[in-house]
C-alpha atoms as a PDB file:
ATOM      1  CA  UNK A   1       0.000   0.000   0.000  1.00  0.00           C
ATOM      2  CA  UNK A   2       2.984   2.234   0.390  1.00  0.00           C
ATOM      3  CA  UNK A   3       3.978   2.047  -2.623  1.00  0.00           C
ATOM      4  CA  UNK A   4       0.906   4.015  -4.201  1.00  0.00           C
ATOM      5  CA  UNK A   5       1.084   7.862  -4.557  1.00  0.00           C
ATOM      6  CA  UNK A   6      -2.234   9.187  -2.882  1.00  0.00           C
ATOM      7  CA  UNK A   7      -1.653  12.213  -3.377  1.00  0.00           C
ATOM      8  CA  UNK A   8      -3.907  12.541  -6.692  1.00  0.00           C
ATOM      9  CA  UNK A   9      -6.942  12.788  -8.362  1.00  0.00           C
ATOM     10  CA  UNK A  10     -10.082  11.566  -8.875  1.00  0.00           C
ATOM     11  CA  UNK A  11      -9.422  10.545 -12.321  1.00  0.00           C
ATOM     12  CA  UNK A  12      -5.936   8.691 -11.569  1.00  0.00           C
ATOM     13  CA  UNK A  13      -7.254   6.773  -8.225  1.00  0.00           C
ATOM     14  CA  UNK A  14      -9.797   5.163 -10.936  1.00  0.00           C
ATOM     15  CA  UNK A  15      -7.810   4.131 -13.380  1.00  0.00           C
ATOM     16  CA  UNK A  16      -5.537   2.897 -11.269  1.00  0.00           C
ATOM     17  CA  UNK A  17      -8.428   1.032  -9.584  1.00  0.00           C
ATOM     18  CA  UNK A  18      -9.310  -0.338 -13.390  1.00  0.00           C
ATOM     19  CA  UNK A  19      -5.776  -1.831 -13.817  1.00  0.00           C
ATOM     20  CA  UNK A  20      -5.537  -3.595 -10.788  1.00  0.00           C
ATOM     21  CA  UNK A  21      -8.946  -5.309 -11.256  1.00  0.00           C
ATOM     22  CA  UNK A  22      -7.434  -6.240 -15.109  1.00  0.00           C
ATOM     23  CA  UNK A  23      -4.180  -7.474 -13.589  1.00  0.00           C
ATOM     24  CA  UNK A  24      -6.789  -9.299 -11.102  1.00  0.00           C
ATOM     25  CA  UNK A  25      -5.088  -7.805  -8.064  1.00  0.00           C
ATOM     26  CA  UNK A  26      -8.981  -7.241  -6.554  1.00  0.00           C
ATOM     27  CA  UNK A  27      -7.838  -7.152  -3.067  1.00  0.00           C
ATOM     28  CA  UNK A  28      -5.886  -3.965  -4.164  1.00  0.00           C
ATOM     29  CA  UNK A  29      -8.384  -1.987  -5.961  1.00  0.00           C
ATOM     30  CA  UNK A  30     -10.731  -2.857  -2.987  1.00  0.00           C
ATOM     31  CA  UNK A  31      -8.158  -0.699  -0.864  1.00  0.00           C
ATOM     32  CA  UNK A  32      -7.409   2.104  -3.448  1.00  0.00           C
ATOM     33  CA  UNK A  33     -11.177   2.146  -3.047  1.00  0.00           C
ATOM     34  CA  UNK A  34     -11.434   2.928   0.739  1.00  0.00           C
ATOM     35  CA  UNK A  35      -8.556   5.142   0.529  1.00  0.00           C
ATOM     36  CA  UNK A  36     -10.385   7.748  -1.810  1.00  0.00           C
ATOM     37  CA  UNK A  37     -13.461   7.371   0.637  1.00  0.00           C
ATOM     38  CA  UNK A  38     -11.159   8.801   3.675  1.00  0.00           C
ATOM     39  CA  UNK A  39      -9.773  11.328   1.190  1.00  0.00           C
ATOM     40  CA  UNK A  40     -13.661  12.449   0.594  1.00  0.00           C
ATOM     41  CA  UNK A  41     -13.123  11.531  -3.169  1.00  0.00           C
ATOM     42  CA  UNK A  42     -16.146   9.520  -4.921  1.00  0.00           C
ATOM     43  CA  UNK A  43     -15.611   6.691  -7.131  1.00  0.00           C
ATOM     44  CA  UNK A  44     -18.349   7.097  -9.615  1.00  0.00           C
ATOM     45  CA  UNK A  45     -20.572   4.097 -10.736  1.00  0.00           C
ATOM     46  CA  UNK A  46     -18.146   3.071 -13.429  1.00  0.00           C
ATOM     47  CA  UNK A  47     -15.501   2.252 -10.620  1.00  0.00           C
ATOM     48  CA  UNK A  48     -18.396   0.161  -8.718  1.00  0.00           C
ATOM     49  CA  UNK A  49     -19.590  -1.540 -11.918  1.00  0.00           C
ATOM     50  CA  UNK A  50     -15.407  -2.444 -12.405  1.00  0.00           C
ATOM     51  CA  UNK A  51     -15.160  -3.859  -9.680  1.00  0.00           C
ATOM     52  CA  UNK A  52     -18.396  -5.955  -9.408  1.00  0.00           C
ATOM     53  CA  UNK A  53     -17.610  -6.905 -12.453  1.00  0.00           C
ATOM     54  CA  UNK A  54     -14.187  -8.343 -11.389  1.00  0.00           C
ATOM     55  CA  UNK A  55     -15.878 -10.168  -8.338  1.00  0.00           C
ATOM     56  CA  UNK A  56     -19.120 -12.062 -10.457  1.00  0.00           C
ATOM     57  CA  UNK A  57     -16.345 -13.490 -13.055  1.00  0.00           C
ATOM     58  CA  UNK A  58     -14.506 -15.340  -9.904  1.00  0.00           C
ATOM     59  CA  UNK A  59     -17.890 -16.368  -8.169  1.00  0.00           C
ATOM     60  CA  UNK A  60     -17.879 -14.209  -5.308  1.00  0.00           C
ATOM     61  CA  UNK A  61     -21.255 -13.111  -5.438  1.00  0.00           C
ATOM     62  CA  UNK A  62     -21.602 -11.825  -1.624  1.00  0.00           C
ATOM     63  CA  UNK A  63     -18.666  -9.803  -2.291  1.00  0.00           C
ATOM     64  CA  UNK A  64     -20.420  -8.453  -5.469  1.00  0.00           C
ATOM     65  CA  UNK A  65     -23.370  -7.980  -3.756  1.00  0.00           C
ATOM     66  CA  UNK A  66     -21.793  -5.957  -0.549  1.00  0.00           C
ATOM     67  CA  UNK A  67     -20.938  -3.260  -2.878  1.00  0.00           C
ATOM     68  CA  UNK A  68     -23.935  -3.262  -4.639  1.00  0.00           C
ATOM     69  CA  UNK A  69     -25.532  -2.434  -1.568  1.00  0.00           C
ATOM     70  CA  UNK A  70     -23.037  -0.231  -0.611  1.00  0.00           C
ATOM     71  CA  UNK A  71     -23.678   1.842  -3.566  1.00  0.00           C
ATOM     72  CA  UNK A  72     -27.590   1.897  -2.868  1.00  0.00           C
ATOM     73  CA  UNK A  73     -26.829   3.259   0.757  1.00  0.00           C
ATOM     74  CA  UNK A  74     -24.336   5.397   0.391  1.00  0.00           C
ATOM     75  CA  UNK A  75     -23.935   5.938  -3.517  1.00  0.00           C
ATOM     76  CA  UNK A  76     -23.658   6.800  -6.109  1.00  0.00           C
ATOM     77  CA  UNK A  77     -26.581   4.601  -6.823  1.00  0.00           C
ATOM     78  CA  UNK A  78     -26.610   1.776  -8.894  1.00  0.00           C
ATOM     79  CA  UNK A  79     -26.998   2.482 -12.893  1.00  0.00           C
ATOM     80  CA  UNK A  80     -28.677   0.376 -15.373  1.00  0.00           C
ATOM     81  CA  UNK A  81     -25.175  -1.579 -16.427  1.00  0.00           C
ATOM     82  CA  UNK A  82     -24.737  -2.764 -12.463  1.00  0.00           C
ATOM     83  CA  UNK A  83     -27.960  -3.965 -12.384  1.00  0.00           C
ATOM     84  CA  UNK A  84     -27.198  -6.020 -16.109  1.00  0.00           C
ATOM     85  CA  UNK A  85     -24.096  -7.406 -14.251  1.00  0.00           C
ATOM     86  CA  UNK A  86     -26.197  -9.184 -11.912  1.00  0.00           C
ATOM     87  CA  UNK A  87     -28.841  -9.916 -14.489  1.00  0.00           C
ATOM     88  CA  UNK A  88     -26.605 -11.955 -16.743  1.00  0.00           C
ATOM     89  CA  UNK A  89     -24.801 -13.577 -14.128  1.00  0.00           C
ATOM     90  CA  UNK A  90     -27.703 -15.181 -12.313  1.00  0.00           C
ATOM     91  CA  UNK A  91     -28.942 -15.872 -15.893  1.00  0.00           C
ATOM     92  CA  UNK A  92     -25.748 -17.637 -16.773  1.00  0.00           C
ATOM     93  CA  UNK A  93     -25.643 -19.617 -13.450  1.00  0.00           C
ATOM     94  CA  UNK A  94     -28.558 -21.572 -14.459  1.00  0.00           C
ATOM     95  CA  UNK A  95     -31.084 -19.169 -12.007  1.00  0.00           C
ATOM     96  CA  UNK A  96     -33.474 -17.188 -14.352  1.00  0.00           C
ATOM     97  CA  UNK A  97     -36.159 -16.314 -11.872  1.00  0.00           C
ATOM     98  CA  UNK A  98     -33.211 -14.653 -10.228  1.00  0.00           C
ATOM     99  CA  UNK A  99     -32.467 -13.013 -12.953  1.00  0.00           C
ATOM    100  CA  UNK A 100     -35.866 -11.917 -13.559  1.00  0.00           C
ATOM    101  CA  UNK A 101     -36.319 -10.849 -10.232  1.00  0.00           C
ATOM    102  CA  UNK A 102     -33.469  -8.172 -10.060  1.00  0.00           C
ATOM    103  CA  UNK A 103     -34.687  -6.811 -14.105  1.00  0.00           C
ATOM    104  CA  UNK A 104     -38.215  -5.780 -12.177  1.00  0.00           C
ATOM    105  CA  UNK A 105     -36.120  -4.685  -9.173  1.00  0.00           C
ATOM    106  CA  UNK A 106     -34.493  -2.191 -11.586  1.00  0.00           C
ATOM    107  CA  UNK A 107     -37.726  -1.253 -13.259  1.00  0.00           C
ATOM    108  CA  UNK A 108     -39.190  -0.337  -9.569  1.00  0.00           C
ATOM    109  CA  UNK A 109     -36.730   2.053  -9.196  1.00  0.00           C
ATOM    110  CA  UNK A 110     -37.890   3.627 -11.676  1.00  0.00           C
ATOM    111  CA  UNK A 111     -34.412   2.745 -13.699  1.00  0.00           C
ATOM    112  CA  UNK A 112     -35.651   2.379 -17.667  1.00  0.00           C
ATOM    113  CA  UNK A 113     -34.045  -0.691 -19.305  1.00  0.00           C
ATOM    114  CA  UNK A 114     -32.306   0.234 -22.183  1.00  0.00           C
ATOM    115  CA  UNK A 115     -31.458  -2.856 -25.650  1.00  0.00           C
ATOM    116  CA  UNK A 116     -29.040  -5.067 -23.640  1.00  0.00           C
ATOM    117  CA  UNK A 117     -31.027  -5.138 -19.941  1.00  0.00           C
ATOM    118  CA  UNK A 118     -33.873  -6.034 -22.297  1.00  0.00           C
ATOM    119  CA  UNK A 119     -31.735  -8.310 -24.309  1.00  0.00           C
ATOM    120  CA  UNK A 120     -30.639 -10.204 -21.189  1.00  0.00           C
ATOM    121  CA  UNK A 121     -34.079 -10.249 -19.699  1.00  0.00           C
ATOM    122  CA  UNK A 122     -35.508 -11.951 -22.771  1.00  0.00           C
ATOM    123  CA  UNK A 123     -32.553 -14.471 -22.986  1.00  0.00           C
ATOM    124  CA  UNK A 124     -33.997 -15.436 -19.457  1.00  0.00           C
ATOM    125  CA  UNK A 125     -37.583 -15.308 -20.459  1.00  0.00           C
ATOM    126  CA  UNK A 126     -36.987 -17.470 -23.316  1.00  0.00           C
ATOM    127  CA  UNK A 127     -35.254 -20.118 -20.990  1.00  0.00           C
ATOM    128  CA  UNK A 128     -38.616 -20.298 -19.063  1.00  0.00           C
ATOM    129  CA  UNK A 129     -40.648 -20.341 -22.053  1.00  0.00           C
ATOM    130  CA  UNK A 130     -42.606 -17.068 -20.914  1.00  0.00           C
ATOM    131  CA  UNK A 131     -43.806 -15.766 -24.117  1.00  0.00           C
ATOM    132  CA  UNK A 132     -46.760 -13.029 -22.380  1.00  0.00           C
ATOM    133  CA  UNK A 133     -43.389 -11.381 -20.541  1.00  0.00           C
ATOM    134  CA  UNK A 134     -40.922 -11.517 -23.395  1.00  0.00           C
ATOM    135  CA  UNK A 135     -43.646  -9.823 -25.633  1.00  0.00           C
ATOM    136  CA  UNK A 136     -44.294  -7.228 -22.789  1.00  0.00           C
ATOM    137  CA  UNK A 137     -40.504  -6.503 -22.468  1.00  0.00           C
ATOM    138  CA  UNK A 138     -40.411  -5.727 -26.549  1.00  0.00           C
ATOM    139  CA  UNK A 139     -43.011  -3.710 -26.317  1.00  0.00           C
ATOM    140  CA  UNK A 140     -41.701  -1.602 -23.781  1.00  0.00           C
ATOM    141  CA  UNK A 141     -38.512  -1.484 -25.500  1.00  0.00           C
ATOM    142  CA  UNK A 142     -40.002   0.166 -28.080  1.00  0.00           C
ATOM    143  CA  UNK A 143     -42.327   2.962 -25.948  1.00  0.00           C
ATOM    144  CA  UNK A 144     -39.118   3.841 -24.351  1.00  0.00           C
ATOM    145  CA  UNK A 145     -37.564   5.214 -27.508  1.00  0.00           C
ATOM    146  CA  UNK A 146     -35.356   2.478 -28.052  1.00  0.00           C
ATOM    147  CA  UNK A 147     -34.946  -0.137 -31.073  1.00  0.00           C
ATOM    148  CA  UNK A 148     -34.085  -3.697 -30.850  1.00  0.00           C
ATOM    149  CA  UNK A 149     -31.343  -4.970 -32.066  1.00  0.00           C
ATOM    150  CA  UNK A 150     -30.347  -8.221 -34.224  1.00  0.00           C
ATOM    151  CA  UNK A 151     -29.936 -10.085 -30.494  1.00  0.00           C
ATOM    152  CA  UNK A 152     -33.473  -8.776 -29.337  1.00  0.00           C
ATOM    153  CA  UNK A 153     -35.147 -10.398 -32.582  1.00  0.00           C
ATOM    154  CA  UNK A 154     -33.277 -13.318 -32.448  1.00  0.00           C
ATOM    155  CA  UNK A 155     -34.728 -13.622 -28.462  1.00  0.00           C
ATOM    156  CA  UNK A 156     -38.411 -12.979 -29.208  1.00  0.00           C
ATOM    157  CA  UNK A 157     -37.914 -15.042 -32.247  1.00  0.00           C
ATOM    158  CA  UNK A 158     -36.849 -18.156 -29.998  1.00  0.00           C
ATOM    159  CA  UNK A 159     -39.386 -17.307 -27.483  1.00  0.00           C
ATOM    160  CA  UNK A 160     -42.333 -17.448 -30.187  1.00  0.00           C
ATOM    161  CA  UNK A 161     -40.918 -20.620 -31.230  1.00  0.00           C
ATOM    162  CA  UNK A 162     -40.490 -22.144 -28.258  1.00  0.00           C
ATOM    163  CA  UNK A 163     -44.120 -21.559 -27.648  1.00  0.00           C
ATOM    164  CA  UNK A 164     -44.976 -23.057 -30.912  1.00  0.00           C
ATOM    165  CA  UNK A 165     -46.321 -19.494 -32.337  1.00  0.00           C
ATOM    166  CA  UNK A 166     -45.055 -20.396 -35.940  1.00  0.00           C
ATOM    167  CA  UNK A 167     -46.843 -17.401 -37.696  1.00  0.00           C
ATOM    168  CA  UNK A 168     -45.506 -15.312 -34.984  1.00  0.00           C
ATOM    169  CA  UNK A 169     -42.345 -15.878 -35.495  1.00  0.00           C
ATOM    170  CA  UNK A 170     -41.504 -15.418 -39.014  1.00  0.00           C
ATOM    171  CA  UNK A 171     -43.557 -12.771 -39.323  1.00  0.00           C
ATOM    172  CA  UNK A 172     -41.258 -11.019 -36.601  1.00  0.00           C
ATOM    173  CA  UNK A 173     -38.387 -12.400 -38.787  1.00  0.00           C
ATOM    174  CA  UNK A 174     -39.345 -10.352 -41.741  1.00  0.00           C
ATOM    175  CA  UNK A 175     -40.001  -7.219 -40.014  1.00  0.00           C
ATOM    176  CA  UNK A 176     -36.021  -8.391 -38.326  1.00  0.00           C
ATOM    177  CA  UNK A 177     -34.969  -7.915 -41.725  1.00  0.00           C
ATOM    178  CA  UNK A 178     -36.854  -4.978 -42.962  1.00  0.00           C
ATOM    179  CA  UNK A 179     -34.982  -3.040 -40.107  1.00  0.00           C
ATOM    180  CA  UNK A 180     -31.737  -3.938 -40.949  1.00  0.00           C
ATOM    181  CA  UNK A 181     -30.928  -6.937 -38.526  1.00  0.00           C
ATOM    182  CA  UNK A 182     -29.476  -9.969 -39.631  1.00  0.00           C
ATOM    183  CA  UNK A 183     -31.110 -13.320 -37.685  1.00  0.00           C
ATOM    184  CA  UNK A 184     -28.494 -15.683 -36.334  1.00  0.00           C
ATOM    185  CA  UNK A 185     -28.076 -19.538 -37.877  1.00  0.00           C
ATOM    186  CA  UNK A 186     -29.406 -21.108 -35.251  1.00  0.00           C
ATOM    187  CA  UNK A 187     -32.749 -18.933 -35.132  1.00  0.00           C
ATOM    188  CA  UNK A 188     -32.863 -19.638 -39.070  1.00  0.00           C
ATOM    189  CA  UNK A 189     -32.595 -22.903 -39.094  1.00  0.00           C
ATOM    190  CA  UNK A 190     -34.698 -23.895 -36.191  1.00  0.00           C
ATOM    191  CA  UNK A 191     -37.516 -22.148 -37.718  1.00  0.00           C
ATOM    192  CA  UNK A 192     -36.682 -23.947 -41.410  1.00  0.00           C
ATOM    193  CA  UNK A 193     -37.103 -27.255 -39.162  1.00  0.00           C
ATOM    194  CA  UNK A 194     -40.635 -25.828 -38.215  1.00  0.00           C
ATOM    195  CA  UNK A 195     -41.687 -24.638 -41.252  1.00  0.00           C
ATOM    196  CA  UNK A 196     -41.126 -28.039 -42.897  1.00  0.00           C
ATOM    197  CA  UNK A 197     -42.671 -30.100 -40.027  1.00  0.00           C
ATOM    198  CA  UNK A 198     -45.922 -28.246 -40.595  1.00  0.00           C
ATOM    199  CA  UNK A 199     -45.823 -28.784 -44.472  1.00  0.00           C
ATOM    200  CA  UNK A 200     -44.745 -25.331 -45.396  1.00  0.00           C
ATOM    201  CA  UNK A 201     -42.283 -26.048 -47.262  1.00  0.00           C
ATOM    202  CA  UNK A 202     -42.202 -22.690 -49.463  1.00  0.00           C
ATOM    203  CA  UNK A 203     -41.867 -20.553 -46.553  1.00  0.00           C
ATOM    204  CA  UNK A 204     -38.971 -22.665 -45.288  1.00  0.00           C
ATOM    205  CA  UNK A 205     -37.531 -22.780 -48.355  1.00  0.00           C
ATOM    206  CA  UNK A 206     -38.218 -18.793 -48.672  1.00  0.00           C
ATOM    207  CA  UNK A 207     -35.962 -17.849 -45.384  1.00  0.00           C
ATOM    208  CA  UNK A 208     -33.595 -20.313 -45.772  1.00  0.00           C
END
């Protein structure tokens, strides 16, 4: 610790706190962290969302979760991206509800969800097969000013398949394409699969 210049500013302590949770010295950035608290400097929520980050890729959720709480208490409060850290990591640990649960925790304070919260929320929706939800989240998407992107399609596209909503989906894969986005394999070629179960063989033929 002695070896760190304190005397500095805002802007150095967090980059400095950025390279040490790339070099994957945690422990240290943890410190540099308390030592611009007694210096009555504020880490802003990019230095929290750094080093929350740092602590969900190694598992150490509690830790993770201490400073999320730490922000909520004391600030600055958490932003959209902190609460998408979470998100995808209980997502990605095989816990969707979870996953769920913190997206409407975000929503209820009063946080809007911009194209990858909403991204990551429908990858967990279309897990659970919750088709009413997913088509909710798009919709709101889309009120809020924002537009979805290739991965949002692709999402609500699996989710309407998943439910069996043939028309649904290729329909939505059209208007994908009429805006630009290009559908992933997988999404094309599950829906190809569908198409010629149900004897419509054209349309398959048509996408693929």
């Amino acid at each position: 610790m002695e070896a760190y210049d304190y005397d500095t500013d805002v802007v150095s302590f967090r980059l400095l706190i950025n390279a040490l949770c790339k070099a994957g010295i945690v422990g240290e950035a943890l410190k540099m962290l308390d030592v611009m608290e007694k210096k009555a400097i504020s880490a802003n929520p990019h230095t929290y969302n750094t080093l929350i980050l740092k602590h969900l890729k190694v598992d150490r959720l509690g830790e993770a979760q201490e400073l999320f709480e730490f922000m909520g208490l004391h600030g600055p409060q958490p932003t959209v991206y902190t609460y998408i850290l979470f998100i995808d990591y209980f997502g990605k640990s095989g816990d969707p509800q979870k996953a769920l649960e913190i997206f409407g925790r975000m929503k209820n304070k009063g946080i809007v969800p911009n194209v990858v919260a909403c991204n990551v929320c429908l990858h967990n929706l279309a897990k659970l097969g919750r088709l009413g939800e997913a088509k909710d989240c798009f919709r709101e998407l889309k009120l809020s000013g924002f537009s979805p992107d290739a991965i949002t399609y692709n999402m609500m596209i699996k989710c309407y398949g998943k439910a069996g909503k043939v028309d649904e989906a290729v329909k939505l894969l059209h208007q994908m394409m009429e805006n630009g986005c290009v559908p992933d394999e997988i999404r094309i070629n599950t829906l190809i699969g569908v198409l010629y179960r149900v004897d419509r063989v054209d349309e398959a033929w048509d996408i693929s």
